[in-house]
Protein backbone atom coordinates (compact mmCIF):
# COMPACT_ATOMS: atom_id res chain seq x y z
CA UNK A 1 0.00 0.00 0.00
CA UNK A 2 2.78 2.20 1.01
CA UNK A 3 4.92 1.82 -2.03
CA UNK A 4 2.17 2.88 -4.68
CA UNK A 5 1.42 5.48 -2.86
CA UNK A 6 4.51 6.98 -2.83
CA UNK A 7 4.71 6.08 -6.69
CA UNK A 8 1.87 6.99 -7.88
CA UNK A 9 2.25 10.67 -8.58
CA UNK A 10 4.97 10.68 -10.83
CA UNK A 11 2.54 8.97 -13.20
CA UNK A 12 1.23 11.47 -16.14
CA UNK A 13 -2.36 11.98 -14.64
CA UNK A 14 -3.84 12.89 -18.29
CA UNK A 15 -3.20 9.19 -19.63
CA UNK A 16 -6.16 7.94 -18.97
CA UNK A 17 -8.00 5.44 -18.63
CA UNK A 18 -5.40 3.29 -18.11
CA UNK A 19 -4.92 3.60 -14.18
CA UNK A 20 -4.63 0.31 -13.21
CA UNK A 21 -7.97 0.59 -10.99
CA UNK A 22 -8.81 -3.07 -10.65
CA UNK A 23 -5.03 -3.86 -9.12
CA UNK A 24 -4.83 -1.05 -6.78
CA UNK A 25 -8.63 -1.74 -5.61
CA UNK A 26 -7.03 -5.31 -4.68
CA UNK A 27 -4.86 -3.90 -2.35
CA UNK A 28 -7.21 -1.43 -0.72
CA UNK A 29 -10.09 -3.91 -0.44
CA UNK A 30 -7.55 -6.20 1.04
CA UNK A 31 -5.96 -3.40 3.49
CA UNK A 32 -9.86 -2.15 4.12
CA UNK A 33 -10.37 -5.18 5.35
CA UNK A 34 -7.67 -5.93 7.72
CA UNK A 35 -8.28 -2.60 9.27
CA UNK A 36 -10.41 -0.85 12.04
CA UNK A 37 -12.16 1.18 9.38
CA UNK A 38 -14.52 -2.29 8.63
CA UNK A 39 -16.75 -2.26 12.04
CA UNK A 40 -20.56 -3.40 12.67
CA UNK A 41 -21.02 -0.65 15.68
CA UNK A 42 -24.87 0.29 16.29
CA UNK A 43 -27.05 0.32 13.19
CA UNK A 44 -27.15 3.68 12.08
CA UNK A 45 -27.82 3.91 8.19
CA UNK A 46 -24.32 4.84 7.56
CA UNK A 47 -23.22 1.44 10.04
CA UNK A 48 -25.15 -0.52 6.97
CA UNK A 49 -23.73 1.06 4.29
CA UNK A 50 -20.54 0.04 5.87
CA UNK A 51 -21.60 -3.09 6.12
CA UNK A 52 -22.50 -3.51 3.29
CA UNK A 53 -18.93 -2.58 1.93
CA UNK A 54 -17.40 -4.61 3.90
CA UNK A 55 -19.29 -7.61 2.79
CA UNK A 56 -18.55 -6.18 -1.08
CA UNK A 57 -14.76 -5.83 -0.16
CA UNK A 58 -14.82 -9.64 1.29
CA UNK A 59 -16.29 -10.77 -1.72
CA UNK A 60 -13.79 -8.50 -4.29
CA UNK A 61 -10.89 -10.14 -1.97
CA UNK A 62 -11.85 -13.52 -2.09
CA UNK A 63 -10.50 -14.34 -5.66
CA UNK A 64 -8.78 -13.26 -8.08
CA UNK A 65 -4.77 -12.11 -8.04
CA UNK A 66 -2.81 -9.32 -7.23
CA UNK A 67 -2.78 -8.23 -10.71
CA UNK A 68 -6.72 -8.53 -11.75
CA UNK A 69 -9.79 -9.98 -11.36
CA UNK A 70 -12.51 -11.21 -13.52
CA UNK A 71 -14.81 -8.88 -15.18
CA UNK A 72 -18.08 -8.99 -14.07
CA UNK A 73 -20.25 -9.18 -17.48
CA UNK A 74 -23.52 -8.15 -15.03
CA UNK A 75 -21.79 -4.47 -14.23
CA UNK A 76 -23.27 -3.22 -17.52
CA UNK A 77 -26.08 -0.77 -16.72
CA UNK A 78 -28.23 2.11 -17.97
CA UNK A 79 -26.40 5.52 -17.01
CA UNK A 80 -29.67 6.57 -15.22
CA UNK A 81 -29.22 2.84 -13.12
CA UNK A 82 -25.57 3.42 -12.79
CA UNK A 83 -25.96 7.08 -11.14
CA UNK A 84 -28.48 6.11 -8.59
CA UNK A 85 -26.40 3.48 -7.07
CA UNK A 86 -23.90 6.37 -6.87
CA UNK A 87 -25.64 8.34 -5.17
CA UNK A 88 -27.09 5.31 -2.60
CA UNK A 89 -23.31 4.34 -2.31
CA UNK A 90 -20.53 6.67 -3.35
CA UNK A 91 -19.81 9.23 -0.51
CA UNK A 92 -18.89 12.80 -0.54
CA UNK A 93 -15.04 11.84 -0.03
CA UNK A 94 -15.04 9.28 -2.19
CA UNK A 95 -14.62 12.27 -5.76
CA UNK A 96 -13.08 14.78 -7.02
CA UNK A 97 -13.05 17.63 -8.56
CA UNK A 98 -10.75 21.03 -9.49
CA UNK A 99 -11.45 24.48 -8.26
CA UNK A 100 -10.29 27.68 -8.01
CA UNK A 101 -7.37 29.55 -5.88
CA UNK A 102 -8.75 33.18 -5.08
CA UNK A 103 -11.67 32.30 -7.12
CA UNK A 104 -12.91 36.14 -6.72
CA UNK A 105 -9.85 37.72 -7.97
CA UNK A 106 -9.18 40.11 -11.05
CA UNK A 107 -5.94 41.48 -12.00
CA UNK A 108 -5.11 44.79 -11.52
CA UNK A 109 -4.84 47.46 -14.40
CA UNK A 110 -1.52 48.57 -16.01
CA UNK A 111 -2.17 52.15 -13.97
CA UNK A 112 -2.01 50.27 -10.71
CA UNK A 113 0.54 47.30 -11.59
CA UNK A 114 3.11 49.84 -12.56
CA UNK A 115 2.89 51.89 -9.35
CA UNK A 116 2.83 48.18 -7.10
CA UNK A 117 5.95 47.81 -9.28
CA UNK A 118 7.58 50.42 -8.50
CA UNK A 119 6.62 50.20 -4.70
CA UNK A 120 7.17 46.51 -4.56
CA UNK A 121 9.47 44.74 -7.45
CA UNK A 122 8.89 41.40 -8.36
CA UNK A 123 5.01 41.35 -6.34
CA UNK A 124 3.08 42.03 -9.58
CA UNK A 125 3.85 38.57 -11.38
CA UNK A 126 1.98 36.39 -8.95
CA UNK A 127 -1.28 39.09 -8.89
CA UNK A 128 -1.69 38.85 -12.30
CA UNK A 129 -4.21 35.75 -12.90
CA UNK A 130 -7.91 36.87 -13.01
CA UNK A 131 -10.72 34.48 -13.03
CA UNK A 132 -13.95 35.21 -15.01
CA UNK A 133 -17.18 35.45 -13.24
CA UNK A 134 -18.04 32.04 -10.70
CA UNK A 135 -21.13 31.10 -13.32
CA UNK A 136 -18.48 31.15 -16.37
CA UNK A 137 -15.93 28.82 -13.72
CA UNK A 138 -18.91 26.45 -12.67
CA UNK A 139 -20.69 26.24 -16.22
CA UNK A 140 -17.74 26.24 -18.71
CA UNK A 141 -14.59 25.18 -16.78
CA UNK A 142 -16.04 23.12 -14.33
CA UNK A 143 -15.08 24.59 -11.21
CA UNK A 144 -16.75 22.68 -8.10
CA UNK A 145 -14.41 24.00 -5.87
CA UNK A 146 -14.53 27.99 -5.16
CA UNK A 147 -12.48 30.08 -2.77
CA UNK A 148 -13.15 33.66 -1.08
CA UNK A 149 -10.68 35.46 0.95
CA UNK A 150 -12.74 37.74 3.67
CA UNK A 151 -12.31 41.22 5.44
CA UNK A 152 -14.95 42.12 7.80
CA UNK A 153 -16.45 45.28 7.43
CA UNK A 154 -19.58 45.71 9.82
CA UNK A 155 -20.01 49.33 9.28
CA UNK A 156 -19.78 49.45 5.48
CA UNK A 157 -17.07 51.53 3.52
CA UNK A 158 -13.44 50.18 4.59
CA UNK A 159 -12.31 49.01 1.62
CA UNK A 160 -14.21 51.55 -1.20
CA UNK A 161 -11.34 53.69 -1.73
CA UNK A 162 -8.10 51.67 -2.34
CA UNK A 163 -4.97 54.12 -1.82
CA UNK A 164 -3.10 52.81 -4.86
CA UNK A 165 -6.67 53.76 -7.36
CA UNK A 166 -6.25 57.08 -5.71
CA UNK A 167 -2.38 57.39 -6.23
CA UNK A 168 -3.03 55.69 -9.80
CA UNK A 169 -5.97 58.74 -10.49
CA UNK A 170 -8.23 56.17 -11.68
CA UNK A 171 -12.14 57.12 -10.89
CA UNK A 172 -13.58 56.62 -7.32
CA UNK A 173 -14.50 53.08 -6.66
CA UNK A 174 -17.38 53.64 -4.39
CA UNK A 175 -19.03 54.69 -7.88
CA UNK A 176 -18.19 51.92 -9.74
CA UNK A 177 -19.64 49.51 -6.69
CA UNK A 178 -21.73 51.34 -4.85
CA UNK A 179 -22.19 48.03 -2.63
CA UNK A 180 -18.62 48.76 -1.00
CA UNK A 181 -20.51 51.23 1.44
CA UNK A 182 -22.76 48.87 2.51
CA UNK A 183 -22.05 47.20 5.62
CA UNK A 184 -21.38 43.29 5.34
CA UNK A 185 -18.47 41.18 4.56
CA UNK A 186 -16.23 42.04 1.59
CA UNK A 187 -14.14 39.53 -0.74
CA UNK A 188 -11.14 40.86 -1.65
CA UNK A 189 -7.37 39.64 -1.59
CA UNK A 190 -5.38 42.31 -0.25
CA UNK A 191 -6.90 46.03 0.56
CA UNK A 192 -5.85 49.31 -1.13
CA UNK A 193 -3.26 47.19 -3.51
CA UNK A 194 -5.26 43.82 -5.31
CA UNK A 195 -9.04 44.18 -4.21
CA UNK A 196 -10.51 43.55 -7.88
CA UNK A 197 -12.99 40.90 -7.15
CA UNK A 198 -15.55 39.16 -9.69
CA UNK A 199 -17.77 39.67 -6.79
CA UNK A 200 -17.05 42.75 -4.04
CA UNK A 201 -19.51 41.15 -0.87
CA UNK A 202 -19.79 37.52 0.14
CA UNK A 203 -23.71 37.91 0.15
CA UNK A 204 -23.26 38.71 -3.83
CA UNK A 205 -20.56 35.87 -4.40
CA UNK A 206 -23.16 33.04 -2.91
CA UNK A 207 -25.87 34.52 -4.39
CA UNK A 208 -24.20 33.77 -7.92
CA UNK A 209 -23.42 30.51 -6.62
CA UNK A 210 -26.69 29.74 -5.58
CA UNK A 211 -28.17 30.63 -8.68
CA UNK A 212 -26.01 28.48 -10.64
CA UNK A 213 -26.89 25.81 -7.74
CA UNK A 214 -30.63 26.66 -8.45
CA UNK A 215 -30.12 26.07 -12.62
CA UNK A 216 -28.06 22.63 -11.95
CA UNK A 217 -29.44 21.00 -9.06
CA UNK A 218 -28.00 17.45 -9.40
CA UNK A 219 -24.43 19.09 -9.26
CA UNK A 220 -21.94 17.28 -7.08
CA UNK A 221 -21.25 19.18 -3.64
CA UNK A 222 -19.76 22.24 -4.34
CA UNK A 223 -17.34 22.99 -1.59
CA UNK A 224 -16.52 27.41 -0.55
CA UNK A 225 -13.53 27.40 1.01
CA UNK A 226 -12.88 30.43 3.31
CA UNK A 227 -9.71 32.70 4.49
CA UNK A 228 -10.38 35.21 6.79
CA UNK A 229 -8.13 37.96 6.53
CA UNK A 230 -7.39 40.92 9.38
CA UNK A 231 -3.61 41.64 8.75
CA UNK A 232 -1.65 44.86 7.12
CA UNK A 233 0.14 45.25 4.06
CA UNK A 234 3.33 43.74 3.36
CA UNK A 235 3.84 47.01 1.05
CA UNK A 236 4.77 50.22 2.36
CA UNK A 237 1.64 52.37 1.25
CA UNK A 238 0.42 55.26 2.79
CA UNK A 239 -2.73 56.07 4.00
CA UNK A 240 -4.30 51.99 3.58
CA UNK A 241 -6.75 51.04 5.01
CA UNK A 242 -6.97 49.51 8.55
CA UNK A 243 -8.85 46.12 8.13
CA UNK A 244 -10.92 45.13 11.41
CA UNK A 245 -10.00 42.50 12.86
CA UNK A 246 -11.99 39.02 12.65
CA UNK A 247 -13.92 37.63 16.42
CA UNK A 248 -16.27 35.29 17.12
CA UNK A 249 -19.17 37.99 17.18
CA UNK A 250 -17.68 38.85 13.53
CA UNK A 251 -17.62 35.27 12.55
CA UNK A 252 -21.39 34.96 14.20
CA UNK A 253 -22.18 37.14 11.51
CA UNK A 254 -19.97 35.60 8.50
CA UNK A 255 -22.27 32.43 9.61
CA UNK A 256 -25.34 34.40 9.36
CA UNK A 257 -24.30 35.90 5.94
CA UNK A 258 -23.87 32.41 4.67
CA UNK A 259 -27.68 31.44 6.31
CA UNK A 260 -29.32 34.48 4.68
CA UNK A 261 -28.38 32.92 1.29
CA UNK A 262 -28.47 29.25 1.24
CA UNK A 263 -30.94 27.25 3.74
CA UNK A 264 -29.92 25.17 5.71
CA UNK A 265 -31.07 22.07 3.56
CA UNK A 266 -28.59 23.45 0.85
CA UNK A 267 -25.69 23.22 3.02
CA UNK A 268 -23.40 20.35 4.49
CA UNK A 269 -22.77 20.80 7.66
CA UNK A 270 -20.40 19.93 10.77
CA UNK A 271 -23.44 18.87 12.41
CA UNK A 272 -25.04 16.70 9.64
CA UNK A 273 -21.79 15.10 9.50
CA UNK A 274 -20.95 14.60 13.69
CA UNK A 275 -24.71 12.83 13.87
CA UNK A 276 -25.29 12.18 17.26
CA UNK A 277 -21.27 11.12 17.58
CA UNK A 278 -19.51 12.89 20.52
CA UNK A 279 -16.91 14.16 18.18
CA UNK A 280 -16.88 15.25 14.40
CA UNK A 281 -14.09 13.45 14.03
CA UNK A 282 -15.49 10.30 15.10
CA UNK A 283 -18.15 10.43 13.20
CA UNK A 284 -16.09 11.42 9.95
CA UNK A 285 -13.81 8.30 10.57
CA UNK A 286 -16.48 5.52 11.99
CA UNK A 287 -19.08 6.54 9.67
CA UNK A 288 -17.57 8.82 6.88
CA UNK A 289 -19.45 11.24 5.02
CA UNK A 290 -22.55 11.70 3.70
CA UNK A 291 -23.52 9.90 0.37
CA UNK A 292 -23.70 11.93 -3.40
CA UNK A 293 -26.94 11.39 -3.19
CA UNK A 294 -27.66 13.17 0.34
CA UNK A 295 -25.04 15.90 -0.87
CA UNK A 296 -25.79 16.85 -4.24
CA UNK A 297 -27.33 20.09 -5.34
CA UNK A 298 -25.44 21.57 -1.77
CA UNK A 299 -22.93 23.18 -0.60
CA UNK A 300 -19.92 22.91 2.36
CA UNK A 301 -17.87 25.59 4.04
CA UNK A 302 -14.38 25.02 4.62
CA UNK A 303 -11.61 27.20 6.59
CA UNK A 304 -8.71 27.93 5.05
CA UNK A 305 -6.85 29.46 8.03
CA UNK A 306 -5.62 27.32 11.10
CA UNK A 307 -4.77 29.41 14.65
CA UNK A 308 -6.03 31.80 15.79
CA UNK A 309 -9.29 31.69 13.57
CA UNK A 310 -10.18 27.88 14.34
CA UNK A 311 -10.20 29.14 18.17
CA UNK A 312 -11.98 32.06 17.43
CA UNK A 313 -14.61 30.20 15.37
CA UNK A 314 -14.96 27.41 18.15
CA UNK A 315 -15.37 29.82 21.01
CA UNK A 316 -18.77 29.18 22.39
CA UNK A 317 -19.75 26.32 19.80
CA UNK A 318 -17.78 23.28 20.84
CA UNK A 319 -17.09 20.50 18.42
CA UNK A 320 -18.66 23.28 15.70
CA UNK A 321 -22.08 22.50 17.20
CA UNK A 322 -24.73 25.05 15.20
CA UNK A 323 -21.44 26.56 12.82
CA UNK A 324 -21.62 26.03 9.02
CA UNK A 325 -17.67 25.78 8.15
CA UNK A 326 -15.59 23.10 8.58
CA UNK A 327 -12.40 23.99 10.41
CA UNK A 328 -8.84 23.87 9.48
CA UNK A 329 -8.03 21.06 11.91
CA UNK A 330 -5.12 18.49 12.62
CA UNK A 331 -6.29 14.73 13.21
CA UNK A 332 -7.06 14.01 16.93
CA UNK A 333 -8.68 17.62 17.12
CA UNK A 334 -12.37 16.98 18.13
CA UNK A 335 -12.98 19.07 14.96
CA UNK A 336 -10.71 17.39 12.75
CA UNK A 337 -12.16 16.26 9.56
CA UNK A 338 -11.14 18.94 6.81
CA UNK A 339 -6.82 19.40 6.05
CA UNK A 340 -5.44 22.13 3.60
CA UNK A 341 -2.18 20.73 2.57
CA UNK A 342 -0.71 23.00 -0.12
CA UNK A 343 2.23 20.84 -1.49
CA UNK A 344 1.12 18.20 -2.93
CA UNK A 345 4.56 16.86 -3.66
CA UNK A 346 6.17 16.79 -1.12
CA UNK A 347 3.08 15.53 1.12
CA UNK A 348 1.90 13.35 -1.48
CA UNK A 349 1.95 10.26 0.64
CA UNK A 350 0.57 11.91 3.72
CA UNK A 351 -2.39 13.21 1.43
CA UNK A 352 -3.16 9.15 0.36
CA UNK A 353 -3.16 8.83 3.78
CA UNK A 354 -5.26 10.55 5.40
CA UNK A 355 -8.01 10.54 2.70
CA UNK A 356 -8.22 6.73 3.67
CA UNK A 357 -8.71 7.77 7.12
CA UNK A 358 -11.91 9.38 5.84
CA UNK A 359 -10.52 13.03 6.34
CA UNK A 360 -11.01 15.28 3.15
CA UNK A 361 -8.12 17.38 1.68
CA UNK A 362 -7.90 20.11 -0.50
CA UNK A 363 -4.51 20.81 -2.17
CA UNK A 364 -2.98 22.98 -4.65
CA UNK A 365 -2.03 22.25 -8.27
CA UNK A 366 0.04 25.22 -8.96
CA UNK A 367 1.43 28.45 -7.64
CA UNK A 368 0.62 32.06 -9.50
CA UNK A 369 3.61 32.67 -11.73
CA UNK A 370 5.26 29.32 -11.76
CA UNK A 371 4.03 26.20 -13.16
CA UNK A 372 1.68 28.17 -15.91
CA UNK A 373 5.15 30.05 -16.76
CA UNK A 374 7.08 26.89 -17.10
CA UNK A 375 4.35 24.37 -18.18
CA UNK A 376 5.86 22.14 -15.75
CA UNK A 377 3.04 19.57 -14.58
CA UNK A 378 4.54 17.42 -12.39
CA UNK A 379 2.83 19.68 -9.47
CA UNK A 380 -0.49 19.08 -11.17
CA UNK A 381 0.18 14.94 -11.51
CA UNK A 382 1.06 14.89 -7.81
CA UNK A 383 -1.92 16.82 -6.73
CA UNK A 384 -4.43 15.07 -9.00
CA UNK A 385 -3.02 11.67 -7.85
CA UNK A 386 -2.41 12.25 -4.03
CA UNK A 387 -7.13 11.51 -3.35
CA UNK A 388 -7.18 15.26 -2.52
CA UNK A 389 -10.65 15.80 -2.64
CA UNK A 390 -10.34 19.35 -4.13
CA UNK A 391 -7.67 20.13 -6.32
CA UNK A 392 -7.27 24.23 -6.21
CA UNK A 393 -5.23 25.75 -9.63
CA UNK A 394 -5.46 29.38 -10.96
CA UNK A 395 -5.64 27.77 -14.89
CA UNK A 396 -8.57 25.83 -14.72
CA UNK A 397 -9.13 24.29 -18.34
CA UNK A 398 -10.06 24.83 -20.98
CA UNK A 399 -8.66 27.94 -20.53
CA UNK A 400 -5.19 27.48 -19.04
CA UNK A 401 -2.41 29.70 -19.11
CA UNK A 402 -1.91 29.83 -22.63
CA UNK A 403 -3.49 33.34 -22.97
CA UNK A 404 -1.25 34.69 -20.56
CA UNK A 405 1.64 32.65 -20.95
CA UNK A 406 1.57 30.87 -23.89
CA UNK A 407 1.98 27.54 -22.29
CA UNK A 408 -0.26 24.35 -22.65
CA UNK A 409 -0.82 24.28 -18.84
CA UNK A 410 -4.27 23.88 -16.96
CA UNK A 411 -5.32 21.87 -14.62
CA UNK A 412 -8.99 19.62 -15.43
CA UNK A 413 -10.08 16.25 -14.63
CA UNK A 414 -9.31 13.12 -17.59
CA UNK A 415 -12.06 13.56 -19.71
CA UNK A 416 -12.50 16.62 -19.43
CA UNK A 417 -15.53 16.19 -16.38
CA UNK A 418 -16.84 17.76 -13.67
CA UNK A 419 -16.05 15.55 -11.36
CA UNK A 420 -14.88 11.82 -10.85
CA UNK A 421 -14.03 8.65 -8.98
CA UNK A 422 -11.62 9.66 -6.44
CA UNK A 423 -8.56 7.96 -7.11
CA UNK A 424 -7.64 6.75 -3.42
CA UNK A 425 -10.92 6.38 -1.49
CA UNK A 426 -13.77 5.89 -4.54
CA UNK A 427 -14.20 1.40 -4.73
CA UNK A 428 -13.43 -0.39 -8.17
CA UNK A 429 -16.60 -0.25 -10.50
CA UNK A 430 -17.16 3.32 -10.27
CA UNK A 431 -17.37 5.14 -13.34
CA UNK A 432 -16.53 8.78 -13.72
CA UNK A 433 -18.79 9.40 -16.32
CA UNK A 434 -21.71 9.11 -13.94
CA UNK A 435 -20.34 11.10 -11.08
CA UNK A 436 -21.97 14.08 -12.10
CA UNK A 437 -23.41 13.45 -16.03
């Protein structure tokens, strides 16, 4: 188990279908089943479905060799037959998809990228991917992964009048978005100096996903991962803006934001998840997640940050009790049952890992100014490889980096899906094509 794990990356992810499925599924049904995760605890409809696995796993491991089994000539089905045994079956950490680093974010004009120049050599090459709007990511490239750096801003106004669109003479923001005034969250990824944003407010980024949500509602989960940001500029500029600083009370709100959009039906929470475990963290690794079918047409919260914001966001709900993200947590954290692990390389084997403890990871394909300069992809092979459940790029295909760069990279699934069999964690007969059709 340990070797092809380590291995496995260095394979060219885009070859498929040849993956080898049917030997590797040997080795995990045979490691499944010599491990804790196969247990008959109380009879809780997830407790079947485990069952049930288990007894499917026996079964797979009982013949055969190390190399292949027989095909089963009964497997062939009707698409429509195929998906809803998904959905009954396959579980919410069992896919995967690609999504979107700073999924709100615009490049700067030349006005403004000449004056952060100046200021700041070297800074403007990684600002200068932008993203079109989340529909055109969701419908055309996609995108079931988005992510939305936040600044409070509970009076309304902070962040309307950047100091370098001043200094650049450029027109006043606030009347360009008059929304900036209004009180509520803001998405943006650094003030005064890169705040262009496909969407300026939180409320107005999920209510664009939630439309698109509305359109497609057999989509698989769509997971919003969040970083909360409160800090100052690395850049010397003078007069920025002060951002206020994120508290639980701020976060109550955040939470409420979120509410005020989607209901709670739409969204997969820490407490749908826990059950009535004592722990999320049990719960995610005796009874795993909740199935495609219970998931789809929703979406999950995840935060990006780790200390002090996991503190901050647990203060007063223990365990995440009543909270809608998922915290940033290591494993034998009560909360533990989401992991951003950035390198994918070097902590490809750790990734493999953990996904077949039941935790879900999201990773990162690239870096802004590197791998779409280079066209290097062994970043991308490592990432798509490792089981991360969400696989976060800033060249998303079809469009890539060739635009910018004239490279061939970007970052999509074999097949060019919107999702598919997770290649760690998802069992032997399942068929990407289905995953989301």
């Amino acid at each position: 188990m340990t070797r092809w794990r380590a291995t496995r990356w260095r394979a060219p992810v885009q070859q498929e279908p040849s993956r080898g499925r049917r030997r590797r599924s040997w080795v995990r049904c045979r490691e499944r089943w010599n491990t804790p995760e196969v247990n008959f605890g109380r009879p809780t409809r997830r407790r079947i479905g485990v069952a049930l696995t288990a007894g499917l796993l026996l079964a797979a491991c009982s013949g055969g060799s190390d190399d292949a089994g027989p095909e089963d000539p009964t497997t062939t089905t009707a698409a429509t037959t195929t998906t809803v045994a998904l959905d009954n079956d396959l579980r919410l950490n069992q896919i995967q998809v690609v999504g979107t680093h700073n999924s709100f974010h615009v490049a700067a004009p030349p006005e403004e990228r000449a004056l952060l120049e100046a200021l700041a050599p070297g800074q403007v090459a990684e600002r200068t991917y932008t993203h079109p709007s989340l529909t055109t990511q969701l419908d055309e490239e996609k995108v079931r992964q988005l992510e939305l750096d936040v600044f409070a801003d509970a009076k309304g106004g902070l962040y309307a009048d950047p100091a370098l669109r001043r200094q650049a003479g450029l027109p006043p923001l606030i009347d360009e978005i008059p929304e900036l005034a209004e009180p509520g969250t803001k998405v943006l990824h650094e003030q005064d100096v890169d705040y262009h944003s496909v969407c300026p407010s939180l409320v107005s980024c999920l209510t664009e996903l939630k439309k698109w949500s509305d359109a497609n509602p057999d989509h698989v989960p769509v997971a919003v991962n969040i970083q909360f940001k409160d800090g100052p500029l690395i850049f010397a500029v003078p007069d920025q803006a002060k951002p206020e600083k994120w508290t639980t009370a701020a976060m109550d709100a955040l939470d409420t934001e979120i509410t005020s959009v989607f209901p709670a039906e739409r969204i997969v929470t820490p407490d749908d998840v826990r059950g009535d475990r004592a722990t999320l963290e049990e719960a995610v690794l005796d009874d795993g997640w909740p199935t495609l079918g219970e998931s789809r047409g929703k979406v999950l919260f995840l935060m990006i940050n780790a200390e002090p914001y996991r503190s901050l966001y647990l203060a007063g709900h223990p365990d995440l009790n009543g909270r809608v993200l998922f915290t940033n947590a290591a494993p034998g954290q009560p909360d533990a049952a989401y992991l951003g692990i950035d390198d994918p390389v070097a902590n490809n084997e750790k990734i493999a890992d953990l996904v077949a403890k039941n935790y879900v990871v999201r990773t990162r394909a690239d870096e802004p100014d590197v791998e779409a300069r280079t066209g290097e992809t062994a970043r991308r092979d490592a990432a798509l490889a490792s089981g991360a459940q969400w696989v976060s790029t800033d060249y998303p295909g079809p469009r890539g980096a060739k635009d910018q760069y004239g490279t061939d990279y970007l970052v999509e699934l074999p097949g060019s899906v919107a999702a598919r069999c997770n290649p760690v964690t998802a069992p032997d007969d399942c068929d990407d094509t289905t995953v989301e059709p």
